[in-house]
PDB file of N, CA and C in Angstrom:
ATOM      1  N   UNK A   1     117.136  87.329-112.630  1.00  0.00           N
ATOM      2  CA  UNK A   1     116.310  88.260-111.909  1.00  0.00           C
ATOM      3  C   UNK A   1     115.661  87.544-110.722  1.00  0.00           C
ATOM      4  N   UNK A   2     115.655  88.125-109.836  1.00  0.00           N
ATOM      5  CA  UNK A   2     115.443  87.675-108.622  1.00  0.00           C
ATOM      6  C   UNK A   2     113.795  88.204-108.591  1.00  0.00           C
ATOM      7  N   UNK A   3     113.205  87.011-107.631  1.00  0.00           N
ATOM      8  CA  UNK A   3     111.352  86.754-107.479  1.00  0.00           C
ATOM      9  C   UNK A   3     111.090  88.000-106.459  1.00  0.00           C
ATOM     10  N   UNK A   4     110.300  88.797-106.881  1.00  0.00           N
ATOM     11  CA  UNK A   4     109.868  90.123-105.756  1.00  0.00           C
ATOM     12  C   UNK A   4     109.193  89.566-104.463  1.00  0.00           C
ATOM     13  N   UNK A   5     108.480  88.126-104.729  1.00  0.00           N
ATOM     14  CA  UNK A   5     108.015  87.814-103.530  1.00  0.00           C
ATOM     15  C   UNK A   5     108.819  87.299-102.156  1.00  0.00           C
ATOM     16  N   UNK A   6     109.844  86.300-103.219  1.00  0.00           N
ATOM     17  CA  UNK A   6     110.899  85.937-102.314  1.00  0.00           C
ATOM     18  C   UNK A   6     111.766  87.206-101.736  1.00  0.00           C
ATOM     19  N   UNK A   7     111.928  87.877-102.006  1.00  0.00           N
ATOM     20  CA  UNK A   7     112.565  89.171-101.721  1.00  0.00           C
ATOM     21  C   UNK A   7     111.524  89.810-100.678  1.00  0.00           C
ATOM     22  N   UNK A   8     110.340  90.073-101.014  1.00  0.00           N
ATOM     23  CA  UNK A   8     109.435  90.545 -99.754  1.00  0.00           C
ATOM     24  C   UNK A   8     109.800  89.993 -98.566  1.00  0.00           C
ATOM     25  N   UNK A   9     109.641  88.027 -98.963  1.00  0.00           N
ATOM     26  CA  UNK A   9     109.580  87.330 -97.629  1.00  0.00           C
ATOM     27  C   UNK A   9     110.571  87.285 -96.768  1.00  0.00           C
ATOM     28  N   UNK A  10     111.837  87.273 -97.891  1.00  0.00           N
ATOM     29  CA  UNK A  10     113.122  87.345 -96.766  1.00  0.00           C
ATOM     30  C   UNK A  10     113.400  89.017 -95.827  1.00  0.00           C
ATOM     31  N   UNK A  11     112.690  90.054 -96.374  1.00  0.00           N
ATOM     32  CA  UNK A  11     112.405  91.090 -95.864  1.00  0.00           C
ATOM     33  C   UNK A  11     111.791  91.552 -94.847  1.00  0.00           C
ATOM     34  N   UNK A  12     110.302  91.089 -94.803  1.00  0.00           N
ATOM     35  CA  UNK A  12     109.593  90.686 -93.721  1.00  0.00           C
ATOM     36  C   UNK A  12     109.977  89.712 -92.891  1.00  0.00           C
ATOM     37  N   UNK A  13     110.524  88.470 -93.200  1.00  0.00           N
ATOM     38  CA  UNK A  13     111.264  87.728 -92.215  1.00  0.00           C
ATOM     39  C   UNK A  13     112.560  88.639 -91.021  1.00  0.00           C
ATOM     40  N   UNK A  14     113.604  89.002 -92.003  1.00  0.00           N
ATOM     41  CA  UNK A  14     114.804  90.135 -91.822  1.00  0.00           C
ATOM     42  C   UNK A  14     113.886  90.725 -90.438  1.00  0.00           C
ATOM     43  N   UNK A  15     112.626  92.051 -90.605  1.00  0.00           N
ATOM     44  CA  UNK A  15     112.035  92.729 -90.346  1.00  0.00           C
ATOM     45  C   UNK A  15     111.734  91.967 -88.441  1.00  0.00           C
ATOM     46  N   UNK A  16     111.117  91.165 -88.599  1.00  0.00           N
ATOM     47  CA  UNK A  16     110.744  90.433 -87.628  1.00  0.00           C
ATOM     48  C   UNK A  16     111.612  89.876 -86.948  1.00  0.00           C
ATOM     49  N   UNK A  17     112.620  89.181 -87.298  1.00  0.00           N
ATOM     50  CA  UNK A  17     113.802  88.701 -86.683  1.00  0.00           C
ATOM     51  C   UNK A  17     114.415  90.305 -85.773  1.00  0.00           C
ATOM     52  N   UNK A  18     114.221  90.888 -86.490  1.00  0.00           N
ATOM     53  CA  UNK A  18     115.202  92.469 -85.783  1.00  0.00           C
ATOM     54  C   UNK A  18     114.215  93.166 -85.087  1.00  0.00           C
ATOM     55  N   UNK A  19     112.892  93.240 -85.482  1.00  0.00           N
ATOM     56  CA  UNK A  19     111.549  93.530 -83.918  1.00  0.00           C
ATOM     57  C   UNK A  19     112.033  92.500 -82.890  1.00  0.00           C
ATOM     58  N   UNK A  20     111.995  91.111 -82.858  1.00  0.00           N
ATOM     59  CA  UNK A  20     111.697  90.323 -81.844  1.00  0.00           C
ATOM     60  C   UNK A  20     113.659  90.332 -80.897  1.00  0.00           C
ATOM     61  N   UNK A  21     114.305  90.816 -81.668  1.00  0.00           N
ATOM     62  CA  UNK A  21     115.944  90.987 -81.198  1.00  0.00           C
ATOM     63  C   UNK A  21     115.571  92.322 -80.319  1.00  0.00           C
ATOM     64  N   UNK A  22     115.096  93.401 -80.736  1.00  0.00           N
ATOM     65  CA  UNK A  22     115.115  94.670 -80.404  1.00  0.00           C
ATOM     66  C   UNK A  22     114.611  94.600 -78.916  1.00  0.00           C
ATOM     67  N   UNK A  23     112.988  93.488 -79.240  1.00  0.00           N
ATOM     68  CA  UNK A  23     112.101  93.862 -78.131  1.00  0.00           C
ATOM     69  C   UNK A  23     113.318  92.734 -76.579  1.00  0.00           C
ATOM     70  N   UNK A  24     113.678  92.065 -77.382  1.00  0.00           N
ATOM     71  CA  UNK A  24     114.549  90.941 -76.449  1.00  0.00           C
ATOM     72  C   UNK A  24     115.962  91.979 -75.771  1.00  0.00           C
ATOM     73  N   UNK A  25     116.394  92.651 -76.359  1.00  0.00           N
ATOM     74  CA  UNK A  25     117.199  93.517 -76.039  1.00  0.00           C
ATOM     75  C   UNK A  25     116.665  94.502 -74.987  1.00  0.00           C
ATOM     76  N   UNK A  26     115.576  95.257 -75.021  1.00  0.00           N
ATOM     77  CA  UNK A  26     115.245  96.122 -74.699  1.00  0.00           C
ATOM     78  C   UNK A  26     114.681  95.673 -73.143  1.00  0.00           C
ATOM     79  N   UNK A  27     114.130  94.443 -73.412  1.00  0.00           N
ATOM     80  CA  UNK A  27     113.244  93.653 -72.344  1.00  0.00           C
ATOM     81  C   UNK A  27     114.540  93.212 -70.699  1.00  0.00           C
ATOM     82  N   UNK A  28     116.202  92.932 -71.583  1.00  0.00           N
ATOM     83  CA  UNK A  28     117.148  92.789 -70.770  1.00  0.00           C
ATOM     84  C   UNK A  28     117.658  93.868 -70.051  1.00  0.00           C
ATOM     85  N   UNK A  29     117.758  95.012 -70.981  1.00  0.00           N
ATOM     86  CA  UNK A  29     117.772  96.442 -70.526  1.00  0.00           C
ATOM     87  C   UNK A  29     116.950  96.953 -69.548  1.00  0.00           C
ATOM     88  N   UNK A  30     116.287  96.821 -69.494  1.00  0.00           N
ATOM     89  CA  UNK A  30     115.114  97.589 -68.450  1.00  0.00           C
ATOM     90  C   UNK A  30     115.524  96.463 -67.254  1.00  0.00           C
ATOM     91  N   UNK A  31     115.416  95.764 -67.262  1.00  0.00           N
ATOM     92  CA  UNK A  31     115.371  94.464 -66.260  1.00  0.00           C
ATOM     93  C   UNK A  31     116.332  94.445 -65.028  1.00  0.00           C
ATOM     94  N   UNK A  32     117.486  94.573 -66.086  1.00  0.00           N
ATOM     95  CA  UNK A  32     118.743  94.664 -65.555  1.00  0.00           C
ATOM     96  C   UNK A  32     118.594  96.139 -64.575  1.00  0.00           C
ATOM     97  N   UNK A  33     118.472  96.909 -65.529  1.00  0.00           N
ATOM     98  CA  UNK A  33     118.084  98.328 -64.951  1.00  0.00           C
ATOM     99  C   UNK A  33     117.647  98.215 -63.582  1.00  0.00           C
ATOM    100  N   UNK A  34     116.447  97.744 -63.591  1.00  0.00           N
ATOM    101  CA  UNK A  34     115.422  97.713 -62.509  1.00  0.00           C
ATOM    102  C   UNK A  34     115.906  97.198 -61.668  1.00  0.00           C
ATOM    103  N   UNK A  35     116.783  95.764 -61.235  1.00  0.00           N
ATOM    104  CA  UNK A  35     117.262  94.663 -60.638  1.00  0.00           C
ATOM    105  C   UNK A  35     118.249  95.825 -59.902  1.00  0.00           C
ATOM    106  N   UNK A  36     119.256  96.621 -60.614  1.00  0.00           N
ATOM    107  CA  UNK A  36     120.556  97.357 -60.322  1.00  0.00           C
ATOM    108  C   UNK A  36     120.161  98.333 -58.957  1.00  0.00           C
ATOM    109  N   UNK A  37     118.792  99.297 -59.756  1.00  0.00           N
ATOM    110  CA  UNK A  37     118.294  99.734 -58.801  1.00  0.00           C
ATOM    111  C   UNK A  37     117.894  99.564 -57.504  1.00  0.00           C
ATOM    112  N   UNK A  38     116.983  98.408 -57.693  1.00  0.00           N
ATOM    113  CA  UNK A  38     116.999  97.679 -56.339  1.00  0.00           C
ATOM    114  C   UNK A  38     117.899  96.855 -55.656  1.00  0.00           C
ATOM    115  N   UNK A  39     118.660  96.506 -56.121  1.00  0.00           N
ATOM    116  CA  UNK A  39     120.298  96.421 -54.943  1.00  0.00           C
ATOM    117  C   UNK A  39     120.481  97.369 -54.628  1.00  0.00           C
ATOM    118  N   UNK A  40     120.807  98.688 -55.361  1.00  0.00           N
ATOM    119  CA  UNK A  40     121.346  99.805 -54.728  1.00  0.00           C
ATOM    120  C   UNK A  40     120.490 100.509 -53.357  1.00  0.00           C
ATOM    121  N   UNK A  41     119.012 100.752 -53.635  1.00  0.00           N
ATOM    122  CA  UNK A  41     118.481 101.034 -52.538  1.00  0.00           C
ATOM    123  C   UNK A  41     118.518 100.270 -51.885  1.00  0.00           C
ATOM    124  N   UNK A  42     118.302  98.964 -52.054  1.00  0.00           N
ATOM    125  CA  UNK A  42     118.893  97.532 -50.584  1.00  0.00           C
ATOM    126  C   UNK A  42     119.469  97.231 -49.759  1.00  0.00           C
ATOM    127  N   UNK A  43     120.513  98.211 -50.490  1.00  0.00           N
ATOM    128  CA  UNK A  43     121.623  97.836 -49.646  1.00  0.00           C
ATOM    129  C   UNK A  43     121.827  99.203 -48.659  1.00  0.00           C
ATOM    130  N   UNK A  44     121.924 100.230 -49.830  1.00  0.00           N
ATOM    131  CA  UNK A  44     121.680 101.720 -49.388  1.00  0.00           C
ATOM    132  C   UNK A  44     120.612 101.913 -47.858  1.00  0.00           C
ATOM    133  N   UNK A  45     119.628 101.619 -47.881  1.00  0.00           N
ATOM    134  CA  UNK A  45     118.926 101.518 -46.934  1.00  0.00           C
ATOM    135  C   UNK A  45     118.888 101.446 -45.312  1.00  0.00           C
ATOM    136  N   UNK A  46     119.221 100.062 -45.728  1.00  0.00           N
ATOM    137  CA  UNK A  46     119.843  99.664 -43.665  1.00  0.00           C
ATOM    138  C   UNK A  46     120.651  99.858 -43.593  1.00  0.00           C
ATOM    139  N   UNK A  47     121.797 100.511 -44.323  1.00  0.00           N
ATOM    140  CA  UNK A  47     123.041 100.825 -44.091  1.00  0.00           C
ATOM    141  C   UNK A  47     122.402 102.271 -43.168  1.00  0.00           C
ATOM    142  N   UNK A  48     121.728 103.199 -43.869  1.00  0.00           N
ATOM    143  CA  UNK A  48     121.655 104.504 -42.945  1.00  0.00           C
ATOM    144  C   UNK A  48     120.712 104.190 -41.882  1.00  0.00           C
ATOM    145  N   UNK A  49     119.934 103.418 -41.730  1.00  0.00           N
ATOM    146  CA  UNK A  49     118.943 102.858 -40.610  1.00  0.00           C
ATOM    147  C   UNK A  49     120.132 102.495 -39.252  1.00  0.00           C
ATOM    148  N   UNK A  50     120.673 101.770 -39.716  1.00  0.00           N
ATOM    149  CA  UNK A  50     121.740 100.893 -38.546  1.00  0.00           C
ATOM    150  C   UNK A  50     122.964 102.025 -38.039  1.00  0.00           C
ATOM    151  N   UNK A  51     123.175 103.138 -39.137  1.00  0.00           N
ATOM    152  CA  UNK A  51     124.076 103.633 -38.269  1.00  0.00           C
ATOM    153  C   UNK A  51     124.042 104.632 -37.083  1.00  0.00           C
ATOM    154  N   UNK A  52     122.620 104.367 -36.854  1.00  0.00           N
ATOM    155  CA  UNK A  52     122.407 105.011 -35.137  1.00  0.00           C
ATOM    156  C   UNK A  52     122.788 104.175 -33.827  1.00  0.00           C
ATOM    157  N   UNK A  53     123.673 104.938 -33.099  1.00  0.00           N
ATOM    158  CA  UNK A  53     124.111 104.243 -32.010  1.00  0.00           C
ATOM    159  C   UNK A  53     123.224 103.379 -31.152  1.00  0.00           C
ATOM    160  N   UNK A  54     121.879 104.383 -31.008  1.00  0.00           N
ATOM    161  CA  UNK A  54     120.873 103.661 -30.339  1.00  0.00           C
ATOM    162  C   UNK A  54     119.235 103.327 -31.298  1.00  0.00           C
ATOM    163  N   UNK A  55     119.738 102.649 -32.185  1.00  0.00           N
ATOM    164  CA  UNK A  55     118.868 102.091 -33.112  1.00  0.00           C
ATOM    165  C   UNK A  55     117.374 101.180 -32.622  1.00  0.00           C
ATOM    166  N   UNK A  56     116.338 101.234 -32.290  1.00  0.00           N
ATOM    167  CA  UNK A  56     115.787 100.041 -31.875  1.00  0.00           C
ATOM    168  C   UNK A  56     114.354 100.239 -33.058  1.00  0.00           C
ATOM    169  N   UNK A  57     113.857  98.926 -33.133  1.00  0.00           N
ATOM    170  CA  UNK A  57     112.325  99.210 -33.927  1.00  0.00           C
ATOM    171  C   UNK A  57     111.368 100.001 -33.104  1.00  0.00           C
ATOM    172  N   UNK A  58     110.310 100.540 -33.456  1.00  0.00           N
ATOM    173  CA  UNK A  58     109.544 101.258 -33.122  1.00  0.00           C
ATOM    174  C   UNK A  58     108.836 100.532 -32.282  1.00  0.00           C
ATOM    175  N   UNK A  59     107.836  99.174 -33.007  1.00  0.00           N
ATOM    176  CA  UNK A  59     107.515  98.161 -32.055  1.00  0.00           C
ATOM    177  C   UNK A  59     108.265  97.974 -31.002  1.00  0.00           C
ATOM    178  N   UNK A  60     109.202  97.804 -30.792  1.00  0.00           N
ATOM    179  CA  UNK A  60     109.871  97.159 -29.613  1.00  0.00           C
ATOM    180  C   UNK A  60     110.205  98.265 -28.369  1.00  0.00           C
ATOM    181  N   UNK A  61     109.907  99.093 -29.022  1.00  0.00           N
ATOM    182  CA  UNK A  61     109.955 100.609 -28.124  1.00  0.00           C
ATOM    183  C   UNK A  61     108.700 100.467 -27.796  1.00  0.00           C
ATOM    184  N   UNK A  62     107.961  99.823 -28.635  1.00  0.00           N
ATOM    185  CA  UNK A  62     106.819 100.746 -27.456  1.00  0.00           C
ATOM    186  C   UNK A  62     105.882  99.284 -26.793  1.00  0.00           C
ATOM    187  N   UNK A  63     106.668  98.271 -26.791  1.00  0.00           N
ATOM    188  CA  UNK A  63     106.261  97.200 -26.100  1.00  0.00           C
ATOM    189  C   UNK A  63     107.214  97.087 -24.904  1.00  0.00           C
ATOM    190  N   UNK A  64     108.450  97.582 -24.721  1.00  0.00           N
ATOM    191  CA  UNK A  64     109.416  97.617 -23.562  1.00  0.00           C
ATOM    192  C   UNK A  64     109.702  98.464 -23.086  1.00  0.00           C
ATOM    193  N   UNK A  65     108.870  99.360 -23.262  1.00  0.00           N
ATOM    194  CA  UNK A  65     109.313 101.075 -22.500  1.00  0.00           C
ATOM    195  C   UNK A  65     108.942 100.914 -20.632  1.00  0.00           C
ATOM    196  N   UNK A  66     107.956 100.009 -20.782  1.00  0.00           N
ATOM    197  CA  UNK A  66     107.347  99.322 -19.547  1.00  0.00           C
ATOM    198  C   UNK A  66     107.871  99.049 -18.757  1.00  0.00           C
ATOM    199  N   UNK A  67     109.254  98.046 -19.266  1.00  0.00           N
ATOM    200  CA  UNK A  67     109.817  97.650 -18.534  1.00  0.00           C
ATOM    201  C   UNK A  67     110.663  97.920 -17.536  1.00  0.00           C
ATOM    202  N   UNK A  68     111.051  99.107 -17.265  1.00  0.00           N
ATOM    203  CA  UNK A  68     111.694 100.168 -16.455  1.00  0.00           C
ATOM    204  C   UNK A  68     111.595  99.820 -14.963  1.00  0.00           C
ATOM    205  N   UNK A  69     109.794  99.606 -15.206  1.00  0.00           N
ATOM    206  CA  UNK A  69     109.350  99.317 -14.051  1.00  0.00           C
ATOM    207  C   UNK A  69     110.052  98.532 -13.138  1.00  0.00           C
ATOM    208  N   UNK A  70     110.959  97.420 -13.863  1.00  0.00           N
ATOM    209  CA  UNK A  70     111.353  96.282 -13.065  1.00  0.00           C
ATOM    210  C   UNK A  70     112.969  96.683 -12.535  1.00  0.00           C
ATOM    211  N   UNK A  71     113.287  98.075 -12.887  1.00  0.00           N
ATOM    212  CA  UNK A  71     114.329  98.887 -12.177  1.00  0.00           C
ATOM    213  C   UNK A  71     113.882  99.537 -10.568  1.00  0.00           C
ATOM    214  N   UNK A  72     112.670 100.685 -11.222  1.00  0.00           N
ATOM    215  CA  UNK A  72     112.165 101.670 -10.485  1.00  0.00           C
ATOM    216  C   UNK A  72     110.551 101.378 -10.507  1.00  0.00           C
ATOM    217  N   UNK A  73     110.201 100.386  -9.107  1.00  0.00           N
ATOM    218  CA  UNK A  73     108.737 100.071  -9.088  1.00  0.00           C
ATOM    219  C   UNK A  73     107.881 101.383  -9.263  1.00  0.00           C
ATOM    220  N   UNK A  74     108.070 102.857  -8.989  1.00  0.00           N
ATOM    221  CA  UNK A  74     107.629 103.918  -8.864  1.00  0.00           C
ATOM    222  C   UNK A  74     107.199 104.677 -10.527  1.00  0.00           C
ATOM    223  N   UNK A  75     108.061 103.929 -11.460  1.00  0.00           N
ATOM    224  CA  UNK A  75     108.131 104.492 -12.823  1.00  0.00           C
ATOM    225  C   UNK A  75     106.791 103.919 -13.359  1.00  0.00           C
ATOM    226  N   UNK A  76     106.338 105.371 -14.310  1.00  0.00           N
ATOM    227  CA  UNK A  76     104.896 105.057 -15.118  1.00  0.00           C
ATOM    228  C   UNK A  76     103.933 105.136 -13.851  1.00  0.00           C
ATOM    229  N   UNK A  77     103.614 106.005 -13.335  1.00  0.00           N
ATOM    230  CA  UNK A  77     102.232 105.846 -12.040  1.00  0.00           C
ATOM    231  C   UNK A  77     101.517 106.271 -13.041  1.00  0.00           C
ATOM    232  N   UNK A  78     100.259 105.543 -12.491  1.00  0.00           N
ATOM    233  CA  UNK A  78      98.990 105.355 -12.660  1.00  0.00           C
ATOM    234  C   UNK A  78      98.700 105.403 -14.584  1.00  0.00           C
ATOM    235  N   UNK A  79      99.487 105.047 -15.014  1.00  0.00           N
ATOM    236  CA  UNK A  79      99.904 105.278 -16.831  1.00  0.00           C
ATOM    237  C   UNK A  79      98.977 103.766 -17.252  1.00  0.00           C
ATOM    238  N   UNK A  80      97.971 104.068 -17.792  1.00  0.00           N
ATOM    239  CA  UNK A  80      96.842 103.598 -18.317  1.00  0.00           C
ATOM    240  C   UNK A  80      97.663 102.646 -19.468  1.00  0.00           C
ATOM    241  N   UNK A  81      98.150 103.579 -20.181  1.00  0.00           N
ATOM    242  CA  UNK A  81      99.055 102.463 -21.428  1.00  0.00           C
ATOM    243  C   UNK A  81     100.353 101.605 -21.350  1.00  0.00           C
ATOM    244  N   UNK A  82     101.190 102.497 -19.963  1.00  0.00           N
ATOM    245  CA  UNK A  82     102.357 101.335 -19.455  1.00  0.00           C
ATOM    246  C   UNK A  82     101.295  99.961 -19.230  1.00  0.00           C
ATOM    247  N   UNK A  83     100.478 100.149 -18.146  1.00  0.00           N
ATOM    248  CA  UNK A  83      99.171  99.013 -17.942  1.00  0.00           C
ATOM    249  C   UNK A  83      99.131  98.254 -18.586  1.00  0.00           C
ATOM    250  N   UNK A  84      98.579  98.363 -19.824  1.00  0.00           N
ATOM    251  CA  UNK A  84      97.773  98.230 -20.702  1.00  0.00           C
ATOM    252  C   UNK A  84      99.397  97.252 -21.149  1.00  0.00           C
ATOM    253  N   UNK A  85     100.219  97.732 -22.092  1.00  0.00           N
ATOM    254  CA  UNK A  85     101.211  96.914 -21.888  1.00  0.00           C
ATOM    255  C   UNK A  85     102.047  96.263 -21.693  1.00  0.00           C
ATOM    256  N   UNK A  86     101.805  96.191 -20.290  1.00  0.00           N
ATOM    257  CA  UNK A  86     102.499  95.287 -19.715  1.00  0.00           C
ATOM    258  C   UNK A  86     101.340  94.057 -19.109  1.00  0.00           C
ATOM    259  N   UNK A  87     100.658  94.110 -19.417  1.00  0.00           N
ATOM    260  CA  UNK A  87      99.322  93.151 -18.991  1.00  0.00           C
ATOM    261  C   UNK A  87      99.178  92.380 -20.459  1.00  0.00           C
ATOM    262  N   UNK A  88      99.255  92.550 -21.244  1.00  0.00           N
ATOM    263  CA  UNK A  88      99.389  92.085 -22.996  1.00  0.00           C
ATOM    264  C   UNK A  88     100.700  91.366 -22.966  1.00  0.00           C
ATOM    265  N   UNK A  89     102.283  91.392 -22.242  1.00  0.00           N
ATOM    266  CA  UNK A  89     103.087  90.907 -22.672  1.00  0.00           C
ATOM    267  C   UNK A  89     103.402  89.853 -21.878  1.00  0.00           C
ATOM    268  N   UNK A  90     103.781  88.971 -23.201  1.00  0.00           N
ATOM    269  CA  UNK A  90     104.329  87.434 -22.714  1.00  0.00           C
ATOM    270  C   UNK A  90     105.070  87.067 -21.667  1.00  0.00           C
TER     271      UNK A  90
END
């Protein structure tokens, strides 16, 4: 006849070994998950950003819109914010 305690312990041991597998499993699952996701929007992303012919950042639009000027001295009269930056740039 086998000891009820030893039988508990290898039970509760059993028990714990298969919580700490589960939570280890579960912990790779999500992870992975999460990781997958974010490649996909990553990549997804600037792919639809870039496929405009005339793509530029917003910043850079509105720090070189100015520059026209150095086509057509007449472009932007009396424009307070062309001014403004082109007196700010390097």
């Amino acid at each position: 006849m086998s000891n009820p305690l030893i039988s508990k312990l290898r039970i509760s041991r059993f028990l714990s070994l298969l919580h700490q597998n589960l939570i280890n499993r579960s912990w790779i699952f999500w992870s992975g998950l999460s990781l997958a996701i974010v490649l996909i929007y990553g990549f997804e992303s600037p792919k639809v950003s870039f496929q405009s012919e005339y793509f530029i950042q917003d910043d850079a639009r509105q720090h070189i819109f100015w520059m026209g000027r150095f086509l057509d001295a007449e472009l932007f009269p009396q424009d307070f914010i062309a001014d403004y930056f082109q007196s700010v740039a390097p």
